[in-house]
N, C-alpha and C. Protein backbone atom coordinates (compact mmCIF):
# COMPACT_ATOMS: atom_id res chain seq x y z
N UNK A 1 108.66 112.63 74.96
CA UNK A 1 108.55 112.01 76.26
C UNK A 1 109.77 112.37 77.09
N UNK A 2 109.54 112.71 78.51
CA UNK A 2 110.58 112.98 79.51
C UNK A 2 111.28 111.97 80.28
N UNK A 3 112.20 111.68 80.89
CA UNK A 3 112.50 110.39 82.00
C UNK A 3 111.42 110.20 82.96
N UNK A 4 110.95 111.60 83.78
CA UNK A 4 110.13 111.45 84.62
C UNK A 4 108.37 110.29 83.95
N UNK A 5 108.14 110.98 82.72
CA UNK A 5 107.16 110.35 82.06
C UNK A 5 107.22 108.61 81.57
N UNK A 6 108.66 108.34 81.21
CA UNK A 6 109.08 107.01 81.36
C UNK A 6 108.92 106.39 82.42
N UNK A 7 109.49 107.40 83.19
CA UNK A 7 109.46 106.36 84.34
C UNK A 7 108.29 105.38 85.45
N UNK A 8 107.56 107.10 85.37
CA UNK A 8 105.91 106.46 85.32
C UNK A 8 105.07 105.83 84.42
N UNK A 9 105.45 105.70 83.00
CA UNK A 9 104.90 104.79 82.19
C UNK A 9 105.41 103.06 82.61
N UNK A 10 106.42 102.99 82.76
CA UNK A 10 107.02 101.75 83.03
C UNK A 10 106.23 101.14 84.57
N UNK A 11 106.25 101.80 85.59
CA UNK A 11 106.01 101.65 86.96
C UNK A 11 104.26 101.34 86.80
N UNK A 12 103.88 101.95 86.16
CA UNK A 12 102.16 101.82 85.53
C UNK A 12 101.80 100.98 85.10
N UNK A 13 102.29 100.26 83.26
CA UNK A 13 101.94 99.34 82.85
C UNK A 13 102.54 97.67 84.02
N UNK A 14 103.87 98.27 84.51
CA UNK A 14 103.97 97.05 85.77
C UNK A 14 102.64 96.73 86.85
N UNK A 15 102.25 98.06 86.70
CA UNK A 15 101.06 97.88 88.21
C UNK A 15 99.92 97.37 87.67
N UNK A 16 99.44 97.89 85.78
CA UNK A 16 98.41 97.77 85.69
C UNK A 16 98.27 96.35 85.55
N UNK A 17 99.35 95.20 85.28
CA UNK A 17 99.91 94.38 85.12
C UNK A 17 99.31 93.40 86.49
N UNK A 18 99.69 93.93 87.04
CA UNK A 18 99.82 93.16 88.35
C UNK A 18 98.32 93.67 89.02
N UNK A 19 97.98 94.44 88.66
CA UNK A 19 96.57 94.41 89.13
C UNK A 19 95.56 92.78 89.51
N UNK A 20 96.32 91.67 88.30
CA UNK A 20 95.70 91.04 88.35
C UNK A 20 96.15 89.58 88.61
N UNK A 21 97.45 89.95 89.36
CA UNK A 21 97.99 89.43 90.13
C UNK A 21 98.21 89.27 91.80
N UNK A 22 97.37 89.10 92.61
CA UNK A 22 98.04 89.39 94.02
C UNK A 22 99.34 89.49 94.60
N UNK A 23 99.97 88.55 94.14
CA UNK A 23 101.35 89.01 94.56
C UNK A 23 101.99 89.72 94.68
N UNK A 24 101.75 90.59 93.05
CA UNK A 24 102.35 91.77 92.80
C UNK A 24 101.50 93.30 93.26
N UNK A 25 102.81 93.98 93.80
CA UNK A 25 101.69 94.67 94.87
C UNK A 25 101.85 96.08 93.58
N UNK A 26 100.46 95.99 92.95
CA UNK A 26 100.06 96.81 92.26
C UNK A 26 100.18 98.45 92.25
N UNK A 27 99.47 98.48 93.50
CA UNK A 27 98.51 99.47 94.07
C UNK A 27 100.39 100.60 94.59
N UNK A 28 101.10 99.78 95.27
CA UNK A 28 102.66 100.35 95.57
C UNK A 28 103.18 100.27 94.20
N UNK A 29 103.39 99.86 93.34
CA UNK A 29 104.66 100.07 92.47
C UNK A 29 103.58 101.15 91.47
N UNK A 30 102.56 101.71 91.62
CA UNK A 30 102.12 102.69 90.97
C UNK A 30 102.25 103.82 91.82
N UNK A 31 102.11 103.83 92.71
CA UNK A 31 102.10 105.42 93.76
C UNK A 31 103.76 105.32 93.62
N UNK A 32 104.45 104.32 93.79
CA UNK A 32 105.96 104.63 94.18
C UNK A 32 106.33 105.48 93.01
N UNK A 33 105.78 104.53 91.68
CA UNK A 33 106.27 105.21 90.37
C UNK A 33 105.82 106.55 90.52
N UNK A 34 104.92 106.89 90.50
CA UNK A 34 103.86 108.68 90.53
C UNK A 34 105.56 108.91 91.44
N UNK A 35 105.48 108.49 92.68
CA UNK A 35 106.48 109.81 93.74
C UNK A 35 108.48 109.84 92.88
N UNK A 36 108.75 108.87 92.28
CA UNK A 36 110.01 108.92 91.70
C UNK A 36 109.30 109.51 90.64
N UNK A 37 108.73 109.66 89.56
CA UNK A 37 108.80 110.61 88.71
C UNK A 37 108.51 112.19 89.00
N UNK A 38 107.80 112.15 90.30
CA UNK A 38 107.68 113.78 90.38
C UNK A 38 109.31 113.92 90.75
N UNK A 39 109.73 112.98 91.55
CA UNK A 39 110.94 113.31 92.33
C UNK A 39 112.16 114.47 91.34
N UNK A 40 111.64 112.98 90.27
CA UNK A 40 112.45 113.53 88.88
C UNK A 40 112.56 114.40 88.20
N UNK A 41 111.47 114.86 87.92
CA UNK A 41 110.89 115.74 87.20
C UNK A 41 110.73 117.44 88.32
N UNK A 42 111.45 117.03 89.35
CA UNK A 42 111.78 118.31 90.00
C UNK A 42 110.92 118.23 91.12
N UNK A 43 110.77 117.85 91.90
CA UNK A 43 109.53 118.60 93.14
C UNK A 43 109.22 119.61 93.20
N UNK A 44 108.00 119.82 93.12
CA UNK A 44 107.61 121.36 93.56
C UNK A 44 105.95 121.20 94.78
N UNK A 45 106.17 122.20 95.45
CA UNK A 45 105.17 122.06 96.43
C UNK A 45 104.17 122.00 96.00
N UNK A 46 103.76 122.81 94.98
CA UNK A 46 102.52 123.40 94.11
C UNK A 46 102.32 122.68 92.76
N UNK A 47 102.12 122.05 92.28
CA UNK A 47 101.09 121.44 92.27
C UNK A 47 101.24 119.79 92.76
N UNK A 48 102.71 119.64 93.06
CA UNK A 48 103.25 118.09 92.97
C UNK A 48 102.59 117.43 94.48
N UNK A 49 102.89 118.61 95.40
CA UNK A 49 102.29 117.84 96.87
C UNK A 49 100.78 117.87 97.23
N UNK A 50 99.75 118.51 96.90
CA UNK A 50 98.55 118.13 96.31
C UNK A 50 98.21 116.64 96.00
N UNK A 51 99.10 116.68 94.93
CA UNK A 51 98.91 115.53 93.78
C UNK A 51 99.40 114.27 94.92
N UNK A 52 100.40 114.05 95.55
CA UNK A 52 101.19 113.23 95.79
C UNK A 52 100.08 112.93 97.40
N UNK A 53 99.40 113.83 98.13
CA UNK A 53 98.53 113.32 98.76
C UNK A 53 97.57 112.59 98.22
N UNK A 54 97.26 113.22 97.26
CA UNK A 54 95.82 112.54 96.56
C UNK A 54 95.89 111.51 96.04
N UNK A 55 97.03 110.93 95.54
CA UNK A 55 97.35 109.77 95.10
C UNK A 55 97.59 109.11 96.34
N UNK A 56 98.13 109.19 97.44
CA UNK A 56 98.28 108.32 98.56
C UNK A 56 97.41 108.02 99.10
N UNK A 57 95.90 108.95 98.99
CA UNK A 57 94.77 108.89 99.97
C UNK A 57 93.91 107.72 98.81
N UNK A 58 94.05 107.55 97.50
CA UNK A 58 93.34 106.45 96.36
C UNK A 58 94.32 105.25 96.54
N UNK A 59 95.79 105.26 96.56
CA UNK A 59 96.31 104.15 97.12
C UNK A 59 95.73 103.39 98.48
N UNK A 60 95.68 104.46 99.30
CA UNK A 60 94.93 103.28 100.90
C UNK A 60 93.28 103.10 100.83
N UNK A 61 92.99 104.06 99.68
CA UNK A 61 91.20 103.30 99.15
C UNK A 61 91.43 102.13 98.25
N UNK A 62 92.34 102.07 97.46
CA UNK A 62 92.48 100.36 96.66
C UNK A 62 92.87 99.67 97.50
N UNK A 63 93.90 99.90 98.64
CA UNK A 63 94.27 98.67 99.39
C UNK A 63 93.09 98.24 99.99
N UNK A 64 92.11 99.13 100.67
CA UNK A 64 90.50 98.70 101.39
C UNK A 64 90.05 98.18 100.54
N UNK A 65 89.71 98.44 99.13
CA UNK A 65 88.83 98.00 98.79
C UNK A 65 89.54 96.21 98.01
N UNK A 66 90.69 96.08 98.50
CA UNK A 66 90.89 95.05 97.96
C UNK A 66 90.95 93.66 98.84
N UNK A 67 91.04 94.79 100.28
CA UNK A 67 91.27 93.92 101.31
C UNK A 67 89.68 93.25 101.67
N UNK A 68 88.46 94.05 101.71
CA UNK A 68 87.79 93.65 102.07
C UNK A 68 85.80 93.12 101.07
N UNK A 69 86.31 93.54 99.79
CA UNK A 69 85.59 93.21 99.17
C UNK A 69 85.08 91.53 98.84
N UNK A 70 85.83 90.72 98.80
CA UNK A 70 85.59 89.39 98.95
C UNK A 70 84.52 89.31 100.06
N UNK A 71 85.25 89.67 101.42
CA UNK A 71 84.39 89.72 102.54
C UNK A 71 82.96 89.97 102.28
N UNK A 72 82.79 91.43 102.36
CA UNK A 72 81.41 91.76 101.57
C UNK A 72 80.67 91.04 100.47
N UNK A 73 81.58 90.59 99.84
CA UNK A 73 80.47 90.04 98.79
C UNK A 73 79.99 88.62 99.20
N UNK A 74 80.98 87.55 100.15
CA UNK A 74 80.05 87.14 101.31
C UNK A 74 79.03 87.39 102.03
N UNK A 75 78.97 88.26 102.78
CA UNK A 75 78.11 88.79 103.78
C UNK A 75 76.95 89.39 102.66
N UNK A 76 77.22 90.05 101.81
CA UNK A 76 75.75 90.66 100.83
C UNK A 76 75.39 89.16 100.41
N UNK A 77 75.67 88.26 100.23
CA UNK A 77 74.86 86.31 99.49
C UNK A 77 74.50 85.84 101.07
N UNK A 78 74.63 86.12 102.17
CA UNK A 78 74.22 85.83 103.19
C UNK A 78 75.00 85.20 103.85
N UNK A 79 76.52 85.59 103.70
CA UNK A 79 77.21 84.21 104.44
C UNK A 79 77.15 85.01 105.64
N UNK A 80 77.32 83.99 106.44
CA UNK A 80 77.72 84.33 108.57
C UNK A 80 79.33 84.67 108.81
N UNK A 81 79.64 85.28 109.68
CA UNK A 81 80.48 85.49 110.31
C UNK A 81 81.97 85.05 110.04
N UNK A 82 81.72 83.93 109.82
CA UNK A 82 82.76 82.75 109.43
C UNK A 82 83.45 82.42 108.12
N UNK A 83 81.71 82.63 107.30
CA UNK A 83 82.54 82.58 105.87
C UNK A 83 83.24 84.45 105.51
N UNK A 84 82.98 85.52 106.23
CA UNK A 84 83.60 86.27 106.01
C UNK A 84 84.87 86.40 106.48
N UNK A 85 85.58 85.53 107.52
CA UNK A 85 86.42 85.20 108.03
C UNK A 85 87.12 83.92 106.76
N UNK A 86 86.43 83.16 106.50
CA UNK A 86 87.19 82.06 105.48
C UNK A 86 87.23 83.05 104.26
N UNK A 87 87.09 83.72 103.46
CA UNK A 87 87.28 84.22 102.53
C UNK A 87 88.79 85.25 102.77
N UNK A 88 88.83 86.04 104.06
CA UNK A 88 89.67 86.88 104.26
C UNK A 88 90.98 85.58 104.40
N UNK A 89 90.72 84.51 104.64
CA UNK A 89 91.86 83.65 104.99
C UNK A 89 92.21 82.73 103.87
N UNK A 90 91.17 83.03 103.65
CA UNK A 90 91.48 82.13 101.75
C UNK A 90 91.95 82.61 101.05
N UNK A 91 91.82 84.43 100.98
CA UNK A 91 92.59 85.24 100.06
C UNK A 91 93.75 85.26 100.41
N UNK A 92 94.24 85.69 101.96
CA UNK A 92 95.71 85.14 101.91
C UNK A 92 96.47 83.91 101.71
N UNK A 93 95.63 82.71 101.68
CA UNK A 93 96.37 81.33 101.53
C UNK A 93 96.82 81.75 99.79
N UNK A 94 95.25 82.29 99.03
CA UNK A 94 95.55 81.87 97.22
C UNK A 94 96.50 82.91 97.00
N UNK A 95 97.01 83.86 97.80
CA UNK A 95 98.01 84.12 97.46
C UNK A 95 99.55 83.35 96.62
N UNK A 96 99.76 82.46 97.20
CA UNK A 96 100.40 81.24 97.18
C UNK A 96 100.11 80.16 96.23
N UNK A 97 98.92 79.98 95.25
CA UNK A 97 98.75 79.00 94.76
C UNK A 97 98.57 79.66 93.33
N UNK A 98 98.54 78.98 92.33
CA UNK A 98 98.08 79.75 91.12
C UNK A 98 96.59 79.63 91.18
N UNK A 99 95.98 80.57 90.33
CA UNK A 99 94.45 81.22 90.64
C UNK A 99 94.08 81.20 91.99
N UNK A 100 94.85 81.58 92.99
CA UNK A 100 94.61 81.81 93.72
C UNK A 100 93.50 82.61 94.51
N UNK A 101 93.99 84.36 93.54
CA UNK A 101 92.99 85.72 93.77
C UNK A 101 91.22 84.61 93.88
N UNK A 102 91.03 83.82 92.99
CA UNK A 102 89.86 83.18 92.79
C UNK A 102 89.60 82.17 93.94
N UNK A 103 90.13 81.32 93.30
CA UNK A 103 90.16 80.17 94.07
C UNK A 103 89.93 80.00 96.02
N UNK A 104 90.83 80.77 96.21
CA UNK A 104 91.02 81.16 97.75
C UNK A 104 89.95 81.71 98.44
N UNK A 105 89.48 82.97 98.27
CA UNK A 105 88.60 83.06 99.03
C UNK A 105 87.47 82.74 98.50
N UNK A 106 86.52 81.93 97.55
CA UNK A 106 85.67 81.28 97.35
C UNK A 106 85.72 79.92 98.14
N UNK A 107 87.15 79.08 98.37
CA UNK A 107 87.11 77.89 98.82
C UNK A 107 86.99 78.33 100.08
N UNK A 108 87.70 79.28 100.90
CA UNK A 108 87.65 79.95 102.33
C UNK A 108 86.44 80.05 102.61
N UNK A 109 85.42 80.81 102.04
CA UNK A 109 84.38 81.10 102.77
C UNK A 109 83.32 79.54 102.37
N UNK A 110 83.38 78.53 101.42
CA UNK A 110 82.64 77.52 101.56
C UNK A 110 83.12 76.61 102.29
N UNK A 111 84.09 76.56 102.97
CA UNK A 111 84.83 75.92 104.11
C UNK A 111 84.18 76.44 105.29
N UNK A 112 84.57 77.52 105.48
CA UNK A 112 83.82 77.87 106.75
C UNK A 112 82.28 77.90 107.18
N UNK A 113 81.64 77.87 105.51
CA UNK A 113 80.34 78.11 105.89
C UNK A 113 80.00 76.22 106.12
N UNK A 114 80.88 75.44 105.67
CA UNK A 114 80.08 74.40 105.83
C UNK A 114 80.42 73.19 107.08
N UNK A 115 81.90 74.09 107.22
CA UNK A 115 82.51 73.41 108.47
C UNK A 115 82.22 74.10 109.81
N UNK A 116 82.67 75.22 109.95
CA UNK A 116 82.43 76.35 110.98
C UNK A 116 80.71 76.73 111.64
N UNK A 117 79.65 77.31 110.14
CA UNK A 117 78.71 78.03 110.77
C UNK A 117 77.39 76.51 110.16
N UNK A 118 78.07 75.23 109.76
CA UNK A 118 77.63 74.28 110.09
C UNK A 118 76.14 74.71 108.69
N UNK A 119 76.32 75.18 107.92
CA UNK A 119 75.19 75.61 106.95
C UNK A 119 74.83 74.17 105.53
N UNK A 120 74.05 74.27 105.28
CA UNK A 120 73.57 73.31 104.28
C UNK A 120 74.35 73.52 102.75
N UNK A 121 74.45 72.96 102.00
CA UNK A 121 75.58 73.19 101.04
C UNK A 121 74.80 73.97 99.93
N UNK A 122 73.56 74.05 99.69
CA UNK A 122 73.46 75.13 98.58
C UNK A 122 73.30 77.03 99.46
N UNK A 123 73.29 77.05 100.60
CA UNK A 123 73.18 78.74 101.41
C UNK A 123 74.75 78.66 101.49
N UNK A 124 75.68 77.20 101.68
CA UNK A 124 77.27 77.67 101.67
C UNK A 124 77.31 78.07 100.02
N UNK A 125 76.94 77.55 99.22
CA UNK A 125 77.52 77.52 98.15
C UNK A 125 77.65 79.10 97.44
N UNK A 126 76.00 79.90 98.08
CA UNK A 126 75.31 81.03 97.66
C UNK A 126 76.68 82.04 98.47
N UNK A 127 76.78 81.48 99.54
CA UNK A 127 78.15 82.90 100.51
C UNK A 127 78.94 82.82 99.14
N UNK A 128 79.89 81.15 99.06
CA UNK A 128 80.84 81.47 98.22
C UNK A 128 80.95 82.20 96.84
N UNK A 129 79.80 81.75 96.54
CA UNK A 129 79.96 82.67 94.91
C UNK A 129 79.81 84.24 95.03
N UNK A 130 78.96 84.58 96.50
CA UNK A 130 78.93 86.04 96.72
C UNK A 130 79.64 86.23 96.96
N UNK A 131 81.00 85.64 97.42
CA UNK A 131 82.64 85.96 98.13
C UNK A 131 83.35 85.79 96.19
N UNK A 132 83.33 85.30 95.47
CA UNK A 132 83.61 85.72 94.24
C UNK A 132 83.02 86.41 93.69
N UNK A 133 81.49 87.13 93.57
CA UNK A 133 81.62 87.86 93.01
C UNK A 133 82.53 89.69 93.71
N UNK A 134 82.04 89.27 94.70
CA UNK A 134 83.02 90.06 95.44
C UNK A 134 84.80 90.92 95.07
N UNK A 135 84.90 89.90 94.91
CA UNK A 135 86.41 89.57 94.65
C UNK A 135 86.58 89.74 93.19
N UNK A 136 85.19 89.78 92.08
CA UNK A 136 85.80 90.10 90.92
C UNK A 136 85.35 91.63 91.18
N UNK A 137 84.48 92.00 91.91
CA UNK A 137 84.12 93.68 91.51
C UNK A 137 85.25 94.25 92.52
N UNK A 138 85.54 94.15 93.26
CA UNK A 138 87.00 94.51 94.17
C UNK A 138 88.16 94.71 92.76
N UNK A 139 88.76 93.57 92.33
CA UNK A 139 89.35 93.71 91.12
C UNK A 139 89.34 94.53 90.22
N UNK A 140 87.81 94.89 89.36
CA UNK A 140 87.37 95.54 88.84
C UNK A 140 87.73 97.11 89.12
N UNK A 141 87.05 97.48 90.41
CA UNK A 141 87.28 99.07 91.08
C UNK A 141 88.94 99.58 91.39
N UNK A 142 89.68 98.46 91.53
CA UNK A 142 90.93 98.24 91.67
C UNK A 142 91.19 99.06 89.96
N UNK A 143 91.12 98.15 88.78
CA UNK A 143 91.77 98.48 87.46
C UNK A 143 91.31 99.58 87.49
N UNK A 144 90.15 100.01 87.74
CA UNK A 144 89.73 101.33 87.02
C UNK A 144 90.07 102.49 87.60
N UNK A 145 90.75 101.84 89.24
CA UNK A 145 91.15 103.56 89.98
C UNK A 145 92.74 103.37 89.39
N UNK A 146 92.94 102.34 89.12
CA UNK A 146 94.58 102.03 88.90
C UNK A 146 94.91 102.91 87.48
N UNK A 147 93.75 102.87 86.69
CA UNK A 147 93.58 103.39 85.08
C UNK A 147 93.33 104.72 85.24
N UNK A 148 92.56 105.33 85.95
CA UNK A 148 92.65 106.58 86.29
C UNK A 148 93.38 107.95 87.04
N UNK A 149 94.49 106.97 87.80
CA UNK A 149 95.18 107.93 88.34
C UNK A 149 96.54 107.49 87.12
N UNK A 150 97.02 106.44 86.71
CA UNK A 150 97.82 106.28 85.55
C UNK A 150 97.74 107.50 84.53
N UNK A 151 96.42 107.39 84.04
CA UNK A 151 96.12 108.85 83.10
C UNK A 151 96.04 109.97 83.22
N UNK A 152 95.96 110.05 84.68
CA UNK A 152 96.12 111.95 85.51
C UNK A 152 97.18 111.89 85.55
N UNK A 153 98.33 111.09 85.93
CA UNK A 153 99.57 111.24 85.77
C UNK A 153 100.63 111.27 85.03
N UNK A 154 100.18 110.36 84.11
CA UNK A 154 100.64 111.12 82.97
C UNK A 154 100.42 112.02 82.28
N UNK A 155 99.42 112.28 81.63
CA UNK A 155 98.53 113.86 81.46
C UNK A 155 99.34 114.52 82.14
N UNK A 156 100.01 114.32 83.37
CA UNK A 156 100.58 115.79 84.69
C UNK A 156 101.94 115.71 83.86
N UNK A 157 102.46 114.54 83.95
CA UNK A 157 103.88 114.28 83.22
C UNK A 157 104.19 114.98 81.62
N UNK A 158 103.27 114.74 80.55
CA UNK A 158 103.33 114.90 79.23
C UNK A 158 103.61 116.75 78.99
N UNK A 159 105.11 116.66 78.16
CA UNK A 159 105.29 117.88 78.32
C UNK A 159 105.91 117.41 76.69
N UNK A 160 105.61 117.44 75.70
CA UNK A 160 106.26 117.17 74.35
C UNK A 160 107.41 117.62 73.75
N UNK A 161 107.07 119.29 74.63
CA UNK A 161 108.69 120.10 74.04
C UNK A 161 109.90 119.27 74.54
N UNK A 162 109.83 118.80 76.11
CA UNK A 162 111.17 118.61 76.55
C UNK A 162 111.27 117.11 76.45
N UNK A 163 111.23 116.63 75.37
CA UNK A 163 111.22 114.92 74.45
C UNK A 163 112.27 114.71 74.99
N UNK A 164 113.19 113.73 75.39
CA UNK A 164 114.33 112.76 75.46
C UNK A 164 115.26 112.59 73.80
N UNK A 165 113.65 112.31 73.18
CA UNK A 165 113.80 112.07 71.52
C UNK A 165 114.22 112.75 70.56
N UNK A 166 114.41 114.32 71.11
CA UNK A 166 114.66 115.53 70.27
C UNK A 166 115.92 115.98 70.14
């Protein structure tokens, strides 16, 4: 193993970590790690800046898809306007609370659907659980792009001859 390969191992299992945490901003302390280990491991235009787009362009697809999947999975159970608005505002409140990622925008969008778009409590109830399931397949697409560029990058990193250990 190399420093550069440490270093992205460490920055990885932190992100994959925090994947399932909101707070912890996942999705950055894995691209940061990828750009300090190429840093490390020498820059080169060929094949590193390629790589270092492509990883930036799957970083601002996890941030979308994390930002707005709750939403959607509202709006696909039929919520209105509102509960896609209470879910986006619930996810930032559960930021703040423990089980939040959950808690928040499920309570957001059955708030709004029952205060706001004035709906009967089992069509609110149907938004909210579609605003969780939402929010777990958001999660989901999250680990698995998080797991996949982890393993291209290291794979890019893994060079055995030049061990630390040797």
């Amino acid at each position: 193993m190399t420093w550069p390969f440490l270093v992205f191992l460490l920055a990885w299992l932190i992100g994959m970590a925090g994947t399932f945490f909101p707070v912890i901003p996942a999705t950055l302390i894995i691209f940061a790690g990828a750009l300090i280990a190429t840093l490390v491991d020498g820059f080169q235009v060929w094949p590193d800046l390629p790589f270092l787009i492509t990883a930036g362009l799957i970083a601002l697809l996890i941030s979308l898809i994390d930002n707005v999947a709750s939403a959607w999975g509202a709006r696909k159970y039929g919520g209105s306007k509102q509960a896609i608005w209470g879910a986006l505002v619930g996810g930032l409140v559960g930021i703040f609370i423990p089980f939040g990622l959950l808690i928040g925008p499920l309570a957001g969008a059955l708030i709004a659907e029952l205060v706001f778009a004035r709906k009967a409590p089992l069509p609110a109830l149907r938004a909210a659980w579609g605003t969780l399931l939402g929010v777990l397949g958001g999660v989901a697409a999250k680990f698995v792009l998080h797991l996949l560029l982890g393993v291209y990058e290291l794979w890019r990193l893994w060079t055995p001859s030049q061990s630390i250990f040797s």
